[in-house]
Protein backbone atom coordinates (compact mmCIF):
# COMPACT_ATOMS: atom_id res chain seq x y z
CA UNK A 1 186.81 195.30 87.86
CA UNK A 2 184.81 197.39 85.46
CA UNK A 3 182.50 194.70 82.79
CA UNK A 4 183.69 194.55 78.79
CA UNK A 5 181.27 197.56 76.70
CA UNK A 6 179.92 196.48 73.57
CA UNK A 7 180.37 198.93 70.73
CA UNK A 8 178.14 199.12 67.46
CA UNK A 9 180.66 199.82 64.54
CA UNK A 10 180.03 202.94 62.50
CA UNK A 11 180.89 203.13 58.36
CA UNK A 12 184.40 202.16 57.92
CA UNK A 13 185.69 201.43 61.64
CA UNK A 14 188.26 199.28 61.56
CA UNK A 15 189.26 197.69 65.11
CA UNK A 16 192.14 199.65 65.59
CA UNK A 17 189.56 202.60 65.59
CA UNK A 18 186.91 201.30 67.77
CA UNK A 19 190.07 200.43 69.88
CA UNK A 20 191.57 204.58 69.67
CA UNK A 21 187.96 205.73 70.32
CA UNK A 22 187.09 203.64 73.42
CA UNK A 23 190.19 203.63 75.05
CA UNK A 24 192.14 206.57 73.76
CA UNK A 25 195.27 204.25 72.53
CA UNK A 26 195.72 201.31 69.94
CA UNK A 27 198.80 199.50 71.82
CA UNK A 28 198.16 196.63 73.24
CA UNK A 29 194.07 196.90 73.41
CA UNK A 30 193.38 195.93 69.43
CA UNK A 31 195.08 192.51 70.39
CA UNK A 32 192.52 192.26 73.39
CA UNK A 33 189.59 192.90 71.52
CA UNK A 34 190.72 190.16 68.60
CA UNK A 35 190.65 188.01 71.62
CA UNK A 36 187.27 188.63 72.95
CA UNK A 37 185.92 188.66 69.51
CA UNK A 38 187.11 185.77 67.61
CA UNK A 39 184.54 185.76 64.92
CA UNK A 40 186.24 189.79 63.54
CA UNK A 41 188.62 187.72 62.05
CA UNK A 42 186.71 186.26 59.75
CA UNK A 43 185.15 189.30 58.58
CA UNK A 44 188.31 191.42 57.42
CA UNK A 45 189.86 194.80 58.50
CA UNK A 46 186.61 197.33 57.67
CA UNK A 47 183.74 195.79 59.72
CA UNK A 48 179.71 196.41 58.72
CA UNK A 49 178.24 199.27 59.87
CA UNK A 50 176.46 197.77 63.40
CA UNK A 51 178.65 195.19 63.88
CA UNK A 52 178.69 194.55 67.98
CA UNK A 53 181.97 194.89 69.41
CA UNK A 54 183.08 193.70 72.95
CA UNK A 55 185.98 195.96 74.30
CA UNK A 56 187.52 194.34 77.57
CA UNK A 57 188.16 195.83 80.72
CA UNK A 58 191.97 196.47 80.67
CA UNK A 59 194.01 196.89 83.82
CA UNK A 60 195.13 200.22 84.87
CA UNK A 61 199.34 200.21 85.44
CA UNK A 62 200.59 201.80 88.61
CA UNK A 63 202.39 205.54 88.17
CA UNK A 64 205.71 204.23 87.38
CA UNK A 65 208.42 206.32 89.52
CA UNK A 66 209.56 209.18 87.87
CA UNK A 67 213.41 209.64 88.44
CA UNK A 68 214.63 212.42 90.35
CA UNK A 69 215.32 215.60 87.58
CA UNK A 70 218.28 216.93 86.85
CA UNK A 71 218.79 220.42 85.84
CA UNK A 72 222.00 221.58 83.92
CA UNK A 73 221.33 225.43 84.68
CA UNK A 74 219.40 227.10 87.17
């Protein structure tokens, strides 16, 4: 299992941007990072430029299987 990457914030990040930037999606992964980083809270939604920012591993879901295709017209 890969180890959490700490992030400096730049001028107006907000978590849900560190969160887009590091793992290319918002869903799910802003909650984890309020999680590992308890003390954001207290600071509001636009962090300080250099604030450190742990981003968790997050677990990779298995291919879900695709159902089989149906085409109307060939």
């Amino acid at each position: 299992m890969p180890s959490p990457v700490t992030i400096k914030a730049l001028q107006d990040d907000t978590i849900d941007a560190i969160a887009y930037r590091h793992y290319g999606k918002t869903a799910g992964v802003t909650e984890l990072i309020m999680a590992a980083n308890r003390r954001l809270n207290d600071i509001g939604p636009v962090l300080p430029i250099g604030t450190k920012v742990v981003c968790p591993p997050v677990e990779q879901k298995s291919a879900r299987a695709q159902p089989d295709l149906i085409r109307l017209w060939d």
